[in-house]
PDB file of N, CA and C in Angstrom:
ATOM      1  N   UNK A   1     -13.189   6.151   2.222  1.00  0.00           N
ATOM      2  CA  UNK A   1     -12.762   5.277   3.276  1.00  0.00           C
ATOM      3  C   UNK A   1     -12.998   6.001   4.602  1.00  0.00           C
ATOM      4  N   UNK A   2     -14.132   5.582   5.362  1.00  0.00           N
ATOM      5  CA  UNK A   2     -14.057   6.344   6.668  1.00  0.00           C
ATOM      6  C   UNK A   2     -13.531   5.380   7.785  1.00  0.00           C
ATOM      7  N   UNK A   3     -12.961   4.358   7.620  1.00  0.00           N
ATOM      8  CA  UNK A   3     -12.606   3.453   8.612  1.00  0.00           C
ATOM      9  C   UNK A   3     -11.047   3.178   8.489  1.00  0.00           C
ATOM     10  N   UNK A   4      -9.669   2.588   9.086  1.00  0.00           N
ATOM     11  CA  UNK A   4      -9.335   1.785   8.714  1.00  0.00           C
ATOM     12  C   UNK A   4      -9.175   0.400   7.938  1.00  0.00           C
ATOM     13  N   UNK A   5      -8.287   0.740   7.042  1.00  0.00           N
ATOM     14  CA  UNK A   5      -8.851  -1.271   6.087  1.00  0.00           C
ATOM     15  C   UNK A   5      -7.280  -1.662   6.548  1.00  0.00           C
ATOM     16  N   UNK A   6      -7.405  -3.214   6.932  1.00  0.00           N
ATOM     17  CA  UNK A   6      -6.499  -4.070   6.629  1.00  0.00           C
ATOM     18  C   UNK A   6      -6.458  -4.985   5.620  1.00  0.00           C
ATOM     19  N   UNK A   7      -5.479  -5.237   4.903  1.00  0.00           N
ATOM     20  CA  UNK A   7      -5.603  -6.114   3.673  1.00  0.00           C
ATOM     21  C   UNK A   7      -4.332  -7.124   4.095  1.00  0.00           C
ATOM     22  N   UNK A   8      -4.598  -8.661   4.318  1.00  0.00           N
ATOM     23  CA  UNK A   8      -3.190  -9.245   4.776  1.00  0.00           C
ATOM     24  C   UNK A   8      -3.397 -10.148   3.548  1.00  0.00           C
ATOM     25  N   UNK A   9      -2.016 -10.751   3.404  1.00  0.00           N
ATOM     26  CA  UNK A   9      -1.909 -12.687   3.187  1.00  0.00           C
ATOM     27  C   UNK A   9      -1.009 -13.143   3.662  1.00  0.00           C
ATOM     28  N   UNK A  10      -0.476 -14.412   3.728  1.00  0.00           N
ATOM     29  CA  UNK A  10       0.210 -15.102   4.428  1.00  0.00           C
ATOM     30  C   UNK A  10       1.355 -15.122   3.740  1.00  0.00           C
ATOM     31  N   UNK A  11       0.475 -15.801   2.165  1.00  0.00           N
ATOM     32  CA  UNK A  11       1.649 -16.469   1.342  1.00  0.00           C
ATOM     33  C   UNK A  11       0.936 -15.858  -0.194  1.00  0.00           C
ATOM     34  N   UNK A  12       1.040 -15.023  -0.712  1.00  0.00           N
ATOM     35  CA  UNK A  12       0.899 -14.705  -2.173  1.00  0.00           C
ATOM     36  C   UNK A  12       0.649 -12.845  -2.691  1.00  0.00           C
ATOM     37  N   UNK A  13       0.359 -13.175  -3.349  1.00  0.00           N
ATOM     38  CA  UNK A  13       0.726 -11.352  -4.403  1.00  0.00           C
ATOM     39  C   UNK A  13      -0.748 -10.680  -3.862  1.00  0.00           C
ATOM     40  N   UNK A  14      -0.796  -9.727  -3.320  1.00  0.00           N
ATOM     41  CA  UNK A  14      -1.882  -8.663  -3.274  1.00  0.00           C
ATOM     42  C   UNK A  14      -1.907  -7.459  -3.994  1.00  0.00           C
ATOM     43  N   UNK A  15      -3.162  -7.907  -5.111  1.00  0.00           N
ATOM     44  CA  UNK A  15      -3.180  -6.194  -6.132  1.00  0.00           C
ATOM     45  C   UNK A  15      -4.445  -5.934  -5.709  1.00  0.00           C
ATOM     46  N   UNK A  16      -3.963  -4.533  -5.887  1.00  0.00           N
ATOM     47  CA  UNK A  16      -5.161  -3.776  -5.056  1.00  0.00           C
ATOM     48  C   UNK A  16      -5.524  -1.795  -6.245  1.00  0.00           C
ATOM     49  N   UNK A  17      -6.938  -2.436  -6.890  1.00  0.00           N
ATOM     50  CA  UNK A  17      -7.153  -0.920  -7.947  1.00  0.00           C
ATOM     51  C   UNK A  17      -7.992   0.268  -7.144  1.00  0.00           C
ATOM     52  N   UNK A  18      -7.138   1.081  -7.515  1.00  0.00           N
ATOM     53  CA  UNK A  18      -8.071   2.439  -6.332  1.00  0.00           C
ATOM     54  C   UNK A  18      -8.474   3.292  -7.534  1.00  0.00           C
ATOM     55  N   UNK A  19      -9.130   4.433  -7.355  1.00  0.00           N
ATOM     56  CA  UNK A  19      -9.246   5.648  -7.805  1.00  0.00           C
ATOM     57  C   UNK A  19      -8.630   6.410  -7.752  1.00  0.00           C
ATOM     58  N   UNK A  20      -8.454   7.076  -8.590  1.00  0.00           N
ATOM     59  CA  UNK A  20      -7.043   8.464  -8.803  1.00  0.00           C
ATOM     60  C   UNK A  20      -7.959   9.210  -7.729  1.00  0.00           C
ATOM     61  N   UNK A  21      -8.453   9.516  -7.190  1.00  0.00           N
ATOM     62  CA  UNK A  21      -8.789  11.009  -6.107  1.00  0.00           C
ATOM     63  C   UNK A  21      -8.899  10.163  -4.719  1.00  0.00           C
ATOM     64  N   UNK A  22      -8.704   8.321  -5.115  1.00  0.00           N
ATOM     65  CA  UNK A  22      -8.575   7.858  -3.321  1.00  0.00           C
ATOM     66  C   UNK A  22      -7.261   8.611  -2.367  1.00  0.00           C
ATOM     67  N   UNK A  23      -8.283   9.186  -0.933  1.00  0.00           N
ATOM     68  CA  UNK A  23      -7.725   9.612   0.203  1.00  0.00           C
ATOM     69  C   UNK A  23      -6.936   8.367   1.179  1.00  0.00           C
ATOM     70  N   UNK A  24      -6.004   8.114   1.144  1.00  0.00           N
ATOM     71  CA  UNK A  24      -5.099   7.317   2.427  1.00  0.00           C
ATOM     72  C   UNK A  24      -4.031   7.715   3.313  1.00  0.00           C
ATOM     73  N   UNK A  25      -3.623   6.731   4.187  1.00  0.00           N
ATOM     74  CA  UNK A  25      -2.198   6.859   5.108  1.00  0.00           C
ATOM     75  C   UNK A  25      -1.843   5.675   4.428  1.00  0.00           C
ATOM     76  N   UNK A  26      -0.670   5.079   3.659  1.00  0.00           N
ATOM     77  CA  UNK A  26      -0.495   3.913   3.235  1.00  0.00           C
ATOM     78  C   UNK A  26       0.508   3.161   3.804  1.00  0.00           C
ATOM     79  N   UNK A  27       0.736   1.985   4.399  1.00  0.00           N
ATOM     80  CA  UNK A  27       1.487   1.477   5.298  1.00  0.00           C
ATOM     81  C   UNK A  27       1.903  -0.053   4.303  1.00  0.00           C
ATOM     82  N   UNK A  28       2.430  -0.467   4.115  1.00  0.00           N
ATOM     83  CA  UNK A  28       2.590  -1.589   2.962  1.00  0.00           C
ATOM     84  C   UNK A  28       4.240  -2.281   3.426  1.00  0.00           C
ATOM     85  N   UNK A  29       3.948  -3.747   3.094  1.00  0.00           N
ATOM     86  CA  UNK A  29       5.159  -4.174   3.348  1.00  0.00           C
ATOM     87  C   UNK A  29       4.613  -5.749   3.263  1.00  0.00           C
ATOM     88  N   UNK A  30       5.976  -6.350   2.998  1.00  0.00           N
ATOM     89  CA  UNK A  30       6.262  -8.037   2.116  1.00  0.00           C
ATOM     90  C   UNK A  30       7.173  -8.617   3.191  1.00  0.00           C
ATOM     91  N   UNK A  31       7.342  -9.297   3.947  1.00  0.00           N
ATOM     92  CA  UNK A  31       8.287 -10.008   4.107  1.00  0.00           C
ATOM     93  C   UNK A  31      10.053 -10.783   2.538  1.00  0.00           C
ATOM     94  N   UNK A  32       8.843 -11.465   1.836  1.00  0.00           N
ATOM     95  CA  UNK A  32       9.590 -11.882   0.310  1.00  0.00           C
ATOM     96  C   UNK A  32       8.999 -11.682  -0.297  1.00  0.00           C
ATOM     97  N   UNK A  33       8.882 -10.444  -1.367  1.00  0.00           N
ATOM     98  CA  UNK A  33       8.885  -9.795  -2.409  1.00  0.00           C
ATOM     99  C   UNK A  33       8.987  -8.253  -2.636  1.00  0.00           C
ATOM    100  N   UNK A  34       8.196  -7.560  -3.230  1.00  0.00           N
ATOM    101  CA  UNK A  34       8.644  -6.384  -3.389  1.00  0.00           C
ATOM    102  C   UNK A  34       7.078  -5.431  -3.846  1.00  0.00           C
ATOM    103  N   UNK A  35       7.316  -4.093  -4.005  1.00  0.00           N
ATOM    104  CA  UNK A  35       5.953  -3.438  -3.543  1.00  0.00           C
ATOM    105  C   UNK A  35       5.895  -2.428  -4.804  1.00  0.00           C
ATOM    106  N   UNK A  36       4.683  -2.292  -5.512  1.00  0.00           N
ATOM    107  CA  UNK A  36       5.143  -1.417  -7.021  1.00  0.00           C
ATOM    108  C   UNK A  36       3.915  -0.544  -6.953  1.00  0.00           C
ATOM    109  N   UNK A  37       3.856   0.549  -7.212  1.00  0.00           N
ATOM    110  CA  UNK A  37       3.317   2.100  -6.922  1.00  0.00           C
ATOM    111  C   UNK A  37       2.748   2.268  -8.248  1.00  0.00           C
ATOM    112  N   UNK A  38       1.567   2.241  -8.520  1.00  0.00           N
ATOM    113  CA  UNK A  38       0.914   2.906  -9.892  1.00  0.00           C
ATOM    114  C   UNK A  38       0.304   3.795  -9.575  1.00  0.00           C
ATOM    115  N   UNK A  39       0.100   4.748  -8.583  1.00  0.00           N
ATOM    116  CA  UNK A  39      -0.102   5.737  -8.086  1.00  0.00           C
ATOM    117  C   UNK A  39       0.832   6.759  -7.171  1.00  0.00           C
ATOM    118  N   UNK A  40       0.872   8.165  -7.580  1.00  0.00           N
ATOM    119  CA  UNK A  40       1.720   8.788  -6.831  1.00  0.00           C
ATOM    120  C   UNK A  40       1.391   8.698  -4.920  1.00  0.00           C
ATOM    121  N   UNK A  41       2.718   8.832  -4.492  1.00  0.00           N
ATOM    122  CA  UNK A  41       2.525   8.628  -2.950  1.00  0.00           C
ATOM    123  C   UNK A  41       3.483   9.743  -2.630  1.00  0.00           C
ATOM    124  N   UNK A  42       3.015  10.325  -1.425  1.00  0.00           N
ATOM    125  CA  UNK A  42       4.239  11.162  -0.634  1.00  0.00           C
ATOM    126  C   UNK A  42       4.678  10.514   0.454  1.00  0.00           C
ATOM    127  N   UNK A  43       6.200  10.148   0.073  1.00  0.00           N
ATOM    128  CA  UNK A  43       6.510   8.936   0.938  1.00  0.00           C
ATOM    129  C   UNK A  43       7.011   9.526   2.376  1.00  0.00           C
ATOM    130  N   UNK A  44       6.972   8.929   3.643  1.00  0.00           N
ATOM    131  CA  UNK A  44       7.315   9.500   5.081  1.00  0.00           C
ATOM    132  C   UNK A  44       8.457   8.434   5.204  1.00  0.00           C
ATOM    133  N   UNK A  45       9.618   8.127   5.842  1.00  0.00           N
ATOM    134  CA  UNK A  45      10.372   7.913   6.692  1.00  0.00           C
ATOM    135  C   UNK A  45      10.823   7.322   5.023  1.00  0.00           C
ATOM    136  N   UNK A  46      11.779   6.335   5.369  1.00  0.00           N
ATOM    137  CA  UNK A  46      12.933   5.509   4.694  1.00  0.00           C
ATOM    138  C   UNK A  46      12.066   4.930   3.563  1.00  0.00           C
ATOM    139  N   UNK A  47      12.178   4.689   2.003  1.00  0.00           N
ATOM    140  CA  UNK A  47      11.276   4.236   1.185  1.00  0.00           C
ATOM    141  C   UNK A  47      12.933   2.559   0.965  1.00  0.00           C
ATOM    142  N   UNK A  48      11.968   1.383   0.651  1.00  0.00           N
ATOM    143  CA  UNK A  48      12.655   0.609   0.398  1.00  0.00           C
ATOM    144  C   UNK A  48      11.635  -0.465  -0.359  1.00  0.00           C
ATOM    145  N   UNK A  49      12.101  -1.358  -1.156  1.00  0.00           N
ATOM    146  CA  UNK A  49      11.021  -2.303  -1.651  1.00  0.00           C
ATOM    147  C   UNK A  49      10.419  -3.103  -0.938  1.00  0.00           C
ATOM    148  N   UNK A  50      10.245  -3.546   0.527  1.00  0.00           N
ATOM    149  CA  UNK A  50       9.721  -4.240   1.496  1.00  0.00           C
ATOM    150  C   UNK A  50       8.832  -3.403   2.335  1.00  0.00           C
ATOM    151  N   UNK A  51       9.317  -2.082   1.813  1.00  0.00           N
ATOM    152  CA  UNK A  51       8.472  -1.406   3.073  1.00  0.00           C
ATOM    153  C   UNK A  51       8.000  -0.080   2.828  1.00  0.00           C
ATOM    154  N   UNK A  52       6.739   0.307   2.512  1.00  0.00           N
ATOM    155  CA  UNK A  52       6.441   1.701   1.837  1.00  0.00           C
ATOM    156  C   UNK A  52       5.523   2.558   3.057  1.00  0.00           C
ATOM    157  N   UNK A  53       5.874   3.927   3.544  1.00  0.00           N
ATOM    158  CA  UNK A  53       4.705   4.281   4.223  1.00  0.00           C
ATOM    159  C   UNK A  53       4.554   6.072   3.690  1.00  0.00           C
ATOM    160  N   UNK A  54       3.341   6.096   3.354  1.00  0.00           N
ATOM    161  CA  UNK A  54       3.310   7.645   2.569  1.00  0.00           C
ATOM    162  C   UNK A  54       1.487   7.707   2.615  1.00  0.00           C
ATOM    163  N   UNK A  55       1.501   8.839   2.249  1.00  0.00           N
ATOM    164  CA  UNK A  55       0.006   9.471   1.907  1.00  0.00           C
ATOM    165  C   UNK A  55      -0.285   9.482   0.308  1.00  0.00           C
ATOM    166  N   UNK A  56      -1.504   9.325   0.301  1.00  0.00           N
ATOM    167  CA  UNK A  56      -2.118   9.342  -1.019  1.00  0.00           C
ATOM    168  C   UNK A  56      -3.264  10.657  -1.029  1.00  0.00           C
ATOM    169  N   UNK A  57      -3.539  11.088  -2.055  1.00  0.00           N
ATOM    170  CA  UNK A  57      -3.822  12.709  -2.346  1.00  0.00           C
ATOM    171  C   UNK A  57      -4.299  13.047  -0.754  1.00  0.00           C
ATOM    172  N   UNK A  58      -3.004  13.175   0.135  1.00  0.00           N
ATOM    173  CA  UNK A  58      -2.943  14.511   1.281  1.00  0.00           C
ATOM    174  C   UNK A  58      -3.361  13.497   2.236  1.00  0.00           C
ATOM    175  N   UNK A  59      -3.794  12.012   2.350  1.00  0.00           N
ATOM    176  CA  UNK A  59      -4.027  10.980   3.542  1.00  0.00           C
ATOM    177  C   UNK A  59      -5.265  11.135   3.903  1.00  0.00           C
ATOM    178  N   UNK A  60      -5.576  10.310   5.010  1.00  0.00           N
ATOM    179  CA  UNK A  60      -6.960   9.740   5.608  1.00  0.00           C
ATOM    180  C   UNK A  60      -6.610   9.228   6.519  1.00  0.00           C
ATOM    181  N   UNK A  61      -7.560   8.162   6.490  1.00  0.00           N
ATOM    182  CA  UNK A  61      -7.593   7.082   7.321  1.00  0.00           C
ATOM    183  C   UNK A  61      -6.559   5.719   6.718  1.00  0.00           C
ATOM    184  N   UNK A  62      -5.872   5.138   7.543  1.00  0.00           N
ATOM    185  CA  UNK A  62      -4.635   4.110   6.961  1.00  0.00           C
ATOM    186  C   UNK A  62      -5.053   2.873   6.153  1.00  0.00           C
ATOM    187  N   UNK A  63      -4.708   2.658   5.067  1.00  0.00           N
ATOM    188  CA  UNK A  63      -5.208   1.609   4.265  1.00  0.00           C
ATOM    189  C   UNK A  63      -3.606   0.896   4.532  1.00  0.00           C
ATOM    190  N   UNK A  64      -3.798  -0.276   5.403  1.00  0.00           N
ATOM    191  CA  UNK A  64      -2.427  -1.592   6.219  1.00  0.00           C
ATOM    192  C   UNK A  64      -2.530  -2.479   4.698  1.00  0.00           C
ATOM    193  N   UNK A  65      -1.218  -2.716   4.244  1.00  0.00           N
ATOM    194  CA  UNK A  65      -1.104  -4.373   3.036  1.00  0.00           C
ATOM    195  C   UNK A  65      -0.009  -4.551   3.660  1.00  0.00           C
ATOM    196  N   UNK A  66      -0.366  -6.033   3.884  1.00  0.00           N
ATOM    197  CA  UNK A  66       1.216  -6.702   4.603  1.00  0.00           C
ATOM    198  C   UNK A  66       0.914  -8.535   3.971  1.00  0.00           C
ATOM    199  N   UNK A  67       1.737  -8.699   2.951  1.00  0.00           N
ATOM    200  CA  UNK A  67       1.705  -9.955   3.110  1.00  0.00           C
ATOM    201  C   UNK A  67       3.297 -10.566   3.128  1.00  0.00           C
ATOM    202  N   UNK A  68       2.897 -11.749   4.084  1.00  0.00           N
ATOM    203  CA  UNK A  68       4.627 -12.462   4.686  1.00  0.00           C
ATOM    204  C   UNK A  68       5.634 -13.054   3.160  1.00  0.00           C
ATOM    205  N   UNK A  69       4.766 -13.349   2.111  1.00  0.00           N
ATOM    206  CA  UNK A  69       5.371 -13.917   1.103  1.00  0.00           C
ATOM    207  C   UNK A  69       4.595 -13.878  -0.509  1.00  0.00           C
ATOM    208  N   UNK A  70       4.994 -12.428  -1.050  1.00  0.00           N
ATOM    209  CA  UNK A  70       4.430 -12.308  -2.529  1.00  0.00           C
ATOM    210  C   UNK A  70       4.530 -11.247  -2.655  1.00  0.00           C
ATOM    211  N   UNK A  71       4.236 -10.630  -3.851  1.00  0.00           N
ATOM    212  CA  UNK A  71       4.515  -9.012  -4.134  1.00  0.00           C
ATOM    213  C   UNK A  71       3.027  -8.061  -3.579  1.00  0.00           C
ATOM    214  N   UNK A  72       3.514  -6.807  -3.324  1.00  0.00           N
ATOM    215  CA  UNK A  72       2.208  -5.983  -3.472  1.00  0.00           C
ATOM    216  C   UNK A  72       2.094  -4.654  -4.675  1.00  0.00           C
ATOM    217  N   UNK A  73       0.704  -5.067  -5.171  1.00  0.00           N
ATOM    218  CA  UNK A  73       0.633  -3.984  -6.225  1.00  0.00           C
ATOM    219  C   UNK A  73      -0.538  -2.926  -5.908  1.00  0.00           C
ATOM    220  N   UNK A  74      -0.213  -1.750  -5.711  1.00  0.00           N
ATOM    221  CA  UNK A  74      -1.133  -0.834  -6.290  1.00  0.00           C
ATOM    222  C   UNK A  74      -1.215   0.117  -7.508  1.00  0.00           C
ATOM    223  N   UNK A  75      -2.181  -0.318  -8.325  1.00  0.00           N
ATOM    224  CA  UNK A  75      -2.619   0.517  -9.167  1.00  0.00           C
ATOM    225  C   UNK A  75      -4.362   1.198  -9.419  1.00  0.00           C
ATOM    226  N   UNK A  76      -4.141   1.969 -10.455  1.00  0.00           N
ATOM    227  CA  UNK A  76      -5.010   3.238 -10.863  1.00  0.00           C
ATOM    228  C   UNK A  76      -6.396   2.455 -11.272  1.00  0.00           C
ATOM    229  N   UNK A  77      -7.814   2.426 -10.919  1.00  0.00           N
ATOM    230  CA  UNK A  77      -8.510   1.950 -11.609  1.00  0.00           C
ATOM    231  C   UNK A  77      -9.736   3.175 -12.186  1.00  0.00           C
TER     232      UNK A  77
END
């Protein structure tokens, strides 16, 4: 990832499969639902199910998931 990615939706579930050696800043958050980790993260400030922000093996560049209404998943591909 040499850029920033944004990944939004308005209204539904965003899963999203990375690679075990993907580099990020991970910024994630739901308005209504909740956010599930199949990959280890080192989490920064307050961890809660609406709102996740941490690094993935040591960070990068920020990979943004924000959707207003559905769950977010990341897992291992």
């Amino acid at each position: 990832m040499f850029a920033r990615w944004r990944i939004r939706s308005g209204d539904g579930t965003v899963a999203v499969t990375l690679p075990d050696d993907f580099e990020a800043r991970l910024d994630a958050s739901t308005g209504d639902g909740r956010i599930s980790l199949g990959l280890p993260l080192t989490v920064e400030g307050t961890l809660s199910h609406q709102h996740v922000r941490g690094t993935l093996n040591g960070g990068g560049e920020t990979l943004a998931i924000h959707t207003g209404d559905g769950a977010i998943r990341l897992e291992r591909g």
